[in-house]
C-alpha atoms as a PDB file:
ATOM      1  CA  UNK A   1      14.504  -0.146  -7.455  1.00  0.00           C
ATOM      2  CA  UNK A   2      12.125  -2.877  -5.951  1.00  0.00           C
ATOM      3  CA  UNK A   3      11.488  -3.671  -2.960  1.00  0.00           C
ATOM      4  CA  UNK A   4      11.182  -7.207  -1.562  1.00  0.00           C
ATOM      5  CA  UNK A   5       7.976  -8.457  -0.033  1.00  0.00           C
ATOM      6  CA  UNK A   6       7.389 -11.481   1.797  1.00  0.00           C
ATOM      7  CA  UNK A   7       3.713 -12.750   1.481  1.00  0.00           C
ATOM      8  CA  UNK A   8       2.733 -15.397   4.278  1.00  0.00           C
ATOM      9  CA  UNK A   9       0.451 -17.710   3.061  1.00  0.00           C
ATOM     10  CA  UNK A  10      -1.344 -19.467   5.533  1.00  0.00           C
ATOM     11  CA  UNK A  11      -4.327 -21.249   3.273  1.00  0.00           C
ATOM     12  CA  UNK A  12      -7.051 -18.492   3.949  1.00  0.00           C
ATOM     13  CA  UNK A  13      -5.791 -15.188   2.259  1.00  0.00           C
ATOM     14  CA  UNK A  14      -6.827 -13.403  -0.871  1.00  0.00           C
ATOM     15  CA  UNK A  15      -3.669 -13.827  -1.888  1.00  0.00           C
ATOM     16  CA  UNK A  16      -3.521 -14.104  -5.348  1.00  0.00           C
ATOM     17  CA  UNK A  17      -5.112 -10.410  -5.533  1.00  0.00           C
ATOM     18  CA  UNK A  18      -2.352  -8.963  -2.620  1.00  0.00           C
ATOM     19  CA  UNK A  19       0.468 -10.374  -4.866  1.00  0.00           C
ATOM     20  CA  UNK A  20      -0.322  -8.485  -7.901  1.00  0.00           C
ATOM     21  CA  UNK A  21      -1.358  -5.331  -6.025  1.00  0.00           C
ATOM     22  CA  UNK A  22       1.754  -5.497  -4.476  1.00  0.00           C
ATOM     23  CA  UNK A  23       3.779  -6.187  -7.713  1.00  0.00           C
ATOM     24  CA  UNK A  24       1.906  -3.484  -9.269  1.00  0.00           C
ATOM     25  CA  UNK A  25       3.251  -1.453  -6.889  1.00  0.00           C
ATOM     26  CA  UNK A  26       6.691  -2.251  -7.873  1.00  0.00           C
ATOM     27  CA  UNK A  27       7.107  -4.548  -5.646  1.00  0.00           C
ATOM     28  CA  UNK A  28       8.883  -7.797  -5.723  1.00  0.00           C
ATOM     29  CA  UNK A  29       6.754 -10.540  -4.003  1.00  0.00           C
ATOM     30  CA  UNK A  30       7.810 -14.119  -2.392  1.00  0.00           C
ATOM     31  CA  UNK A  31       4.853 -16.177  -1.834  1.00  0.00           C
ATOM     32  CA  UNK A  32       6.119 -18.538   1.402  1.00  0.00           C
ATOM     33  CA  UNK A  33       3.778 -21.585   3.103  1.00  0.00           C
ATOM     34  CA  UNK A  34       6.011 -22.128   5.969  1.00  0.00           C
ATOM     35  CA  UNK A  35       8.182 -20.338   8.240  1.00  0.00           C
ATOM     36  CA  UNK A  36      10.982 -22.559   6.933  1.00  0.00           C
ATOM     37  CA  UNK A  37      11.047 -21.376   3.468  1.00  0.00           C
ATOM     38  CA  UNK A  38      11.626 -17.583   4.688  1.00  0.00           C
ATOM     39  CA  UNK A  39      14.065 -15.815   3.345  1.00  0.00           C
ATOM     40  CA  UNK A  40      16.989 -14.459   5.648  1.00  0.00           C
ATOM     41  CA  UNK A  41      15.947 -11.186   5.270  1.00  0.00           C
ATOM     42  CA  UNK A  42      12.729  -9.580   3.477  1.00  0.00           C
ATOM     43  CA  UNK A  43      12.438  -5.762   3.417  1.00  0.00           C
ATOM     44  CA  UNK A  44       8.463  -6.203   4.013  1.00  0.00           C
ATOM     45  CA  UNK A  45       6.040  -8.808   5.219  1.00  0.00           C
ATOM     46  CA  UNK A  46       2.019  -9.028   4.514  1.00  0.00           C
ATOM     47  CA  UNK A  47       0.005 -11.326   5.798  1.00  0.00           C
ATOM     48  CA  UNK A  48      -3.514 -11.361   4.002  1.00  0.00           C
ATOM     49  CA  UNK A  49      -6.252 -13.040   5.362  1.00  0.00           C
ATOM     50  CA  UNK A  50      -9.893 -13.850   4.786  1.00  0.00           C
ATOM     51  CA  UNK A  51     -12.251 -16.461   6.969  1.00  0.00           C
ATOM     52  CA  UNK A  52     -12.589 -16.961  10.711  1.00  0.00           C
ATOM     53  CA  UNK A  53     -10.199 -16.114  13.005  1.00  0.00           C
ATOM     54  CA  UNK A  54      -9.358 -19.495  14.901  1.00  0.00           C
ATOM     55  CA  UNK A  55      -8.695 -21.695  11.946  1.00  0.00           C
ATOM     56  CA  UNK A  56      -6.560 -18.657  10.450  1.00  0.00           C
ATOM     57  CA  UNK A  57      -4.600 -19.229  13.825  1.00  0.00           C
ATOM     58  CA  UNK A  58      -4.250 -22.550  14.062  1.00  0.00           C
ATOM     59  CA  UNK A  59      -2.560 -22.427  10.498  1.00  0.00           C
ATOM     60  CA  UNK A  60      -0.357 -19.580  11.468  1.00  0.00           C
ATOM     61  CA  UNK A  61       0.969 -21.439  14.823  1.00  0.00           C
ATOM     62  CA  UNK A  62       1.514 -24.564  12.580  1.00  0.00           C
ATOM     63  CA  UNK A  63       3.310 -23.152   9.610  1.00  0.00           C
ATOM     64  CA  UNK A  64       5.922 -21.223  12.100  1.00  0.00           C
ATOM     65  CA  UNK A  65       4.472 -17.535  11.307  1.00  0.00           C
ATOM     66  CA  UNK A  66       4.017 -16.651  14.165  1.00  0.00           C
ATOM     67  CA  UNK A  67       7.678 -16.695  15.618  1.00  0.00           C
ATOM     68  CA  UNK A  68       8.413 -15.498  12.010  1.00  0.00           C
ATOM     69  CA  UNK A  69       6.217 -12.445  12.314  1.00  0.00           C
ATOM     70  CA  UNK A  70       7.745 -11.765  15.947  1.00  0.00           C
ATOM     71  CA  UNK A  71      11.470 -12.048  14.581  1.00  0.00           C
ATOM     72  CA  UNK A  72      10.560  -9.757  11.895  1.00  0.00           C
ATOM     73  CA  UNK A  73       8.628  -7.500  14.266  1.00  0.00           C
ATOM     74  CA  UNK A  74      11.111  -6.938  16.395  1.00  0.00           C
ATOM     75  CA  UNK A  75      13.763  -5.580  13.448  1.00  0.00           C
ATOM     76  CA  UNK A  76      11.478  -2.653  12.582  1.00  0.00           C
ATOM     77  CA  UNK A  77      11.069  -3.761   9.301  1.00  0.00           C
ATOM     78  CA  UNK A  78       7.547  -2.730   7.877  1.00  0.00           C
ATOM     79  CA  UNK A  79       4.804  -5.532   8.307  1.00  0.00           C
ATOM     80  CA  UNK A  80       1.075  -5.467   7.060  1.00  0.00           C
ATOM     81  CA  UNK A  81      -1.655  -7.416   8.173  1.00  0.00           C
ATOM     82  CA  UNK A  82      -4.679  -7.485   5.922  1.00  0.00           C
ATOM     83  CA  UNK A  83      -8.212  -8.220   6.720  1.00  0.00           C
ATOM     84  CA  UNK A  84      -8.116 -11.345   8.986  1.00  0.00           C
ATOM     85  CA  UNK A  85      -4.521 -10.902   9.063  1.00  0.00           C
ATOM     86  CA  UNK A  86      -5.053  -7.895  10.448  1.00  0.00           C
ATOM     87  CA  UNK A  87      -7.264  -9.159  13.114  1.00  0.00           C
ATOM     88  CA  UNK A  88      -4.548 -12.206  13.955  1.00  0.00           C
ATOM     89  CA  UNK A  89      -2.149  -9.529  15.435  1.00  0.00           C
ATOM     90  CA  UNK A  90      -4.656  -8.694  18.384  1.00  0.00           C
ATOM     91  CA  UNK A  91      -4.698 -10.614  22.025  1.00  0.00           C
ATOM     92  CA  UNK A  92      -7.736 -12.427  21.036  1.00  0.00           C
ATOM     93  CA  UNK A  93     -11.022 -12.837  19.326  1.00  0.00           C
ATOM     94  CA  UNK A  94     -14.446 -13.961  20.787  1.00  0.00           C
ATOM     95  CA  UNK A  95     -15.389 -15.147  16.972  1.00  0.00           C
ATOM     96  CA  UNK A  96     -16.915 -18.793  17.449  1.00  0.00           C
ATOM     97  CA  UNK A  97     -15.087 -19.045  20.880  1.00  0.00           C
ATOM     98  CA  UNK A  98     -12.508 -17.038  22.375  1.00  0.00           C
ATOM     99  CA  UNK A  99      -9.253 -17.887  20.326  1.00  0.00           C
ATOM    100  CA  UNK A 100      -5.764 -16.340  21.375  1.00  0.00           C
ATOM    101  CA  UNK A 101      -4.241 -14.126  18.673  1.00  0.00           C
ATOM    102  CA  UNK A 102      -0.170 -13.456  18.545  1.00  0.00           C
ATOM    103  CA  UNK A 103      -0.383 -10.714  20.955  1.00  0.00           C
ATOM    104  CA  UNK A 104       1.432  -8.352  18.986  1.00  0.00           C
ATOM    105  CA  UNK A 105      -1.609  -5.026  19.415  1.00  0.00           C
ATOM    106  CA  UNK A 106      -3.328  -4.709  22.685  1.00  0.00           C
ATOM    107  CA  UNK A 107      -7.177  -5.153  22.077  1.00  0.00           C
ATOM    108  CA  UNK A 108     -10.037  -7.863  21.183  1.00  0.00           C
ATOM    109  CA  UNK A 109     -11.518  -8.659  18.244  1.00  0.00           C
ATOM    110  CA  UNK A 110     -15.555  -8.226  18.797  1.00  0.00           C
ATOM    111  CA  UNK A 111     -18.413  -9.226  16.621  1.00  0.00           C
ATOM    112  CA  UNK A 112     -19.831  -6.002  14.585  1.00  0.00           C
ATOM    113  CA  UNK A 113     -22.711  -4.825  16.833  1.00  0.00           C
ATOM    114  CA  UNK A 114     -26.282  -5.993  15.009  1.00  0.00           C
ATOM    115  CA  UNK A 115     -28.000  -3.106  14.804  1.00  0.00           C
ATOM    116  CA  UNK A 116     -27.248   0.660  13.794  1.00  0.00           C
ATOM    117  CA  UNK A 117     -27.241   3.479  15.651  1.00  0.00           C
ATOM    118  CA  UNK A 118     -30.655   4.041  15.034  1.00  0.00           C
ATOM    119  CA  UNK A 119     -31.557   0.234  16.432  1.00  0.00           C
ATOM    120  CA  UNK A 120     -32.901  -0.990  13.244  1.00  0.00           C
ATOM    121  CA  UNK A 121     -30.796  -4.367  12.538  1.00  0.00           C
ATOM    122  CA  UNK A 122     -28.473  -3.941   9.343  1.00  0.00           C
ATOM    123  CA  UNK A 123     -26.527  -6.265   7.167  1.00  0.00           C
ATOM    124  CA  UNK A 124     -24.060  -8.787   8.895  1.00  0.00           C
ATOM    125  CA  UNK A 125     -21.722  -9.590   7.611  1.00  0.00           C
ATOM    126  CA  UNK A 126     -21.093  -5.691   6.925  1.00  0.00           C
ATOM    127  CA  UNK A 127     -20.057  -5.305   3.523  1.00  0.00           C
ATOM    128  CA  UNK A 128     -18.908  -2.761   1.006  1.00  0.00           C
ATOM    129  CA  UNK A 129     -17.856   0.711   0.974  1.00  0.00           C
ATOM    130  CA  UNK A 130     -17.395   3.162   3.601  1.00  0.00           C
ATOM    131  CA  UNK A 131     -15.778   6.083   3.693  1.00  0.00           C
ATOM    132  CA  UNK A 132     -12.323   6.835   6.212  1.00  0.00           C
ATOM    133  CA  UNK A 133     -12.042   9.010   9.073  1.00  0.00           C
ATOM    134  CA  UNK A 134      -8.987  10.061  10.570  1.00  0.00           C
ATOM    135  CA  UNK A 135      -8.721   9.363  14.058  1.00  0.00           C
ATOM    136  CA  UNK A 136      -4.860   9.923  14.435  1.00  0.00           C
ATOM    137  CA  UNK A 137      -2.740  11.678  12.052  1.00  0.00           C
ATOM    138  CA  UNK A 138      -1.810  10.036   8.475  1.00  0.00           C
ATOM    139  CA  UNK A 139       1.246  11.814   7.996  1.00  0.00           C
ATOM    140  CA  UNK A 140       4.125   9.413   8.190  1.00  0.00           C
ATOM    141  CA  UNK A 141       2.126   6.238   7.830  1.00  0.00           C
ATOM    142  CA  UNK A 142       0.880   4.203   5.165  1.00  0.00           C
ATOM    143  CA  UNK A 143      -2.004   6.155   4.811  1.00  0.00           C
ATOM    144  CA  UNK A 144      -0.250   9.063   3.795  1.00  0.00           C
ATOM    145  CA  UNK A 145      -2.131  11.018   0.628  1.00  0.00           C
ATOM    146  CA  UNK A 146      -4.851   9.125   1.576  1.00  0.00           C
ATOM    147  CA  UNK A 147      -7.711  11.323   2.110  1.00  0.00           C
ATOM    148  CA  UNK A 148     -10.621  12.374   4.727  1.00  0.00           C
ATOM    149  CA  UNK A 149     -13.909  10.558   3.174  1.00  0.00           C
ATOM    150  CA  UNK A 150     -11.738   8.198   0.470  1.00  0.00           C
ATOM    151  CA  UNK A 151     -14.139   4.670   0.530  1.00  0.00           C
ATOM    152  CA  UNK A 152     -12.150   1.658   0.966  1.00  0.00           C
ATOM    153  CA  UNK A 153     -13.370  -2.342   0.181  1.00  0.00           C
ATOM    154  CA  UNK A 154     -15.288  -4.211   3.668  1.00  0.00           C
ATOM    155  CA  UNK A 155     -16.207  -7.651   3.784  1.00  0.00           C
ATOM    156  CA  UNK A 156     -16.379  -8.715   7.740  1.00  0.00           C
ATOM    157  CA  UNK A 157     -18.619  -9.761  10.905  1.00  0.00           C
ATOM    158  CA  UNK A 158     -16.017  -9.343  13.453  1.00  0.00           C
ATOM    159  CA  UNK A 159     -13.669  -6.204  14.137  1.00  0.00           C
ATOM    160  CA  UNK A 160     -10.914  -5.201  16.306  1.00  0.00           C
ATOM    161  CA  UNK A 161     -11.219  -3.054  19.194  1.00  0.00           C
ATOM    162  CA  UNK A 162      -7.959  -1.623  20.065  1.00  0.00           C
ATOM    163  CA  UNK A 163      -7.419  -0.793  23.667  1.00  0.00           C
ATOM    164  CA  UNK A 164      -4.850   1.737  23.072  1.00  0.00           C
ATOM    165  CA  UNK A 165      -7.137   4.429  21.423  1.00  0.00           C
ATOM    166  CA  UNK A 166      -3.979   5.607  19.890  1.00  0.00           C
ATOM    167  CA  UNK A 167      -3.291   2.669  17.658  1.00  0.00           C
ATOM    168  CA  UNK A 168      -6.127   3.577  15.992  1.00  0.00           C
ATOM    169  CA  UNK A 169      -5.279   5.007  12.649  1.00  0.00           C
ATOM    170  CA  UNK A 170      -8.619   5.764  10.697  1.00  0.00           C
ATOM    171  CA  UNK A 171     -12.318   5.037  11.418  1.00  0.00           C
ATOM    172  CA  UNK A 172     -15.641   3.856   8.978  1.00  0.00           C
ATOM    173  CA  UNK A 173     -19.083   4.111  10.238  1.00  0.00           C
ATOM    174  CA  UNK A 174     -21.418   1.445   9.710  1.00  0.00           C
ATOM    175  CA  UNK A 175     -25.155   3.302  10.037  1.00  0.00           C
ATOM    176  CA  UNK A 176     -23.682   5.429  13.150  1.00  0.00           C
ATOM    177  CA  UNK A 177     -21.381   2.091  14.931  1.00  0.00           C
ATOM    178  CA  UNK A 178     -17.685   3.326  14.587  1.00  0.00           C
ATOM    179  CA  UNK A 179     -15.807   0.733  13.119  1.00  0.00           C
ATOM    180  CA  UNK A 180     -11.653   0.335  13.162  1.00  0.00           C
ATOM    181  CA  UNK A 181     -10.524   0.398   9.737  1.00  0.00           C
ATOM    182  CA  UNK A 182      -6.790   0.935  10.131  1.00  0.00           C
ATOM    183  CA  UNK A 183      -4.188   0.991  13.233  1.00  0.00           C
ATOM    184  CA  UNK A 184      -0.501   1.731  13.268  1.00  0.00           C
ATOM    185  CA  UNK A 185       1.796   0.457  16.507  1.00  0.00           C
ATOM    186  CA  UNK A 186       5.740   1.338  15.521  1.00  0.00           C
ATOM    187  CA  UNK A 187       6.468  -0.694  12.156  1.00  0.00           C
ATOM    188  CA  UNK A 188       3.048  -2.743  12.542  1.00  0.00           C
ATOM    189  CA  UNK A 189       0.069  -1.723  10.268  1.00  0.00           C
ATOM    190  CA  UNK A 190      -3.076  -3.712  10.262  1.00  0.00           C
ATOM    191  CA  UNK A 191      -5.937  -2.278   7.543  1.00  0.00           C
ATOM    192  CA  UNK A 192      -9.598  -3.997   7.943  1.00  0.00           C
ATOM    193  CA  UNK A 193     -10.615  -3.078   4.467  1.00  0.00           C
ATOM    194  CA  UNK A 194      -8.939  -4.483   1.572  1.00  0.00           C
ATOM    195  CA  UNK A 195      -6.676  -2.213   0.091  1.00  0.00           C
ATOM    196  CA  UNK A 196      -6.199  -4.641  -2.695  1.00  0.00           C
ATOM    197  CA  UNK A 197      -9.630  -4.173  -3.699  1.00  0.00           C
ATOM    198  CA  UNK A 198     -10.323  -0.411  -2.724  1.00  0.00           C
ATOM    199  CA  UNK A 199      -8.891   0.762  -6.240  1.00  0.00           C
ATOM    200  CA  UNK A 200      -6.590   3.765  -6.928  1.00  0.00           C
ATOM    201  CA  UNK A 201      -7.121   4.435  -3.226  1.00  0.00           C
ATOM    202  CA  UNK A 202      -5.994   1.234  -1.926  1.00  0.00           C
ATOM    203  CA  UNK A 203      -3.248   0.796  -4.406  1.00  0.00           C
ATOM    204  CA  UNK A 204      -1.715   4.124  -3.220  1.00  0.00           C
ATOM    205  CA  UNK A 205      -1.803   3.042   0.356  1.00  0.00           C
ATOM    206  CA  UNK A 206       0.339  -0.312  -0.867  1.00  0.00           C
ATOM    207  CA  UNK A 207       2.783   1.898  -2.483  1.00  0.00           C
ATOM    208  CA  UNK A 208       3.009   3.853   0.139  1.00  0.00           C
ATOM    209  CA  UNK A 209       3.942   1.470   2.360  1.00  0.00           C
ATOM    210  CA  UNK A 210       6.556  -0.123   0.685  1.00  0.00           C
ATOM    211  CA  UNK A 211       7.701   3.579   0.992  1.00  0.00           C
ATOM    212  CA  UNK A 212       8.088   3.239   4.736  1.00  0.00           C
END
């Protein structure tokens, strides 16, 4: 049977790619551009994102999503937030200013440090693949079947830093610099890397979500 899936579009996610990973996944996807044309109830939300964090705000606030998100939030219903939508669901971000975020995950979202481990300056924006670390357990979460050293899709200068450490769901290093990749708080999942783009891999984390 399908599931439903609300996708928020917000004018800077990779959405086209989300909807038919999503679909693939047996999933039955509603595209929406405003709060307004929600439906009354949708098994799942995603919100995808890709660009800076501020103007991805000021969209959200202005299209309604973010009460939206909240409502939907607060029934326990799964929600995804992908890349920059990911990001969005932190207090705030210090990308091109400090910009509030909708509060949702304790944390900051920080710049990806320069330099390596090793102090030798490496590429920002940091992309490509990296391989996961766990840093709390996958069982029960999206990221179940997933495995220890599986390489998911990166394309980003800034990152979250959670300030629970046990949101934290899996890690990537980038040239020693630990880098969040994934965090889980109750129904709310947040992946940095684009699971829509990370292959078998990321496809069976989708599925496995709309499992949840």
């Amino acid at each position: 049977m399908s599931v439903s899936v609300t996708v928020l579009d917000y004018g800077i996610g990779n959405l086209l790619n989300v909807v038919r990973a999503l679909e693939h996944c047996g999933a039955t996807t509603k595209v929406i551009t405003s709060a307004a044309e929600a439906p009354a109830q949708s098994a799942y939300m995603v919100m995808p994102g890709v660009g800076a964090f501020g103007d991805g705000m000021a969209e959200i606030r202005a299209r309604g999503f973010d009460h939206l998100v909240r409502q939907h939030a607060a029934t326990g219903r799964p929600y995804l937030g992908i890349c920059v939508g990911m990001q969005v669901m932190f207090d705030a971000s210090e990308e091109m200013g400090e910009h509030q975020g909708m509060g949702l995950i304790p944390g900051k979202v920080l710049a990806v440090p320069e330099r390596g481990l090793d102090g030798q300056k490496h590429r920002i924006p940091h992309i490509g693949w990296r391989a996961l670390e766990p840093v709390q357990t996958w069982s029960g979460t999206m990221l179940t079947g997933a495995q220890r050293g599986d390489r998911v899709y990166f394309v980003h200068s800034f990152a979250a830093v959670p300030q629970e450490p046990a949101i934290t769901l899996a890690q990537v290093s980038y040239d020693g610099i630990p880098i969040c990749a994934a965090v889980r708080k109750d129904n709310l999942y947040g992946t940095q890397f684009h699971p829509e783009r990370s292959g078998d891999v990321g496809l069976g984390m989708l599925a496995q979500f709309l499992q949840l």
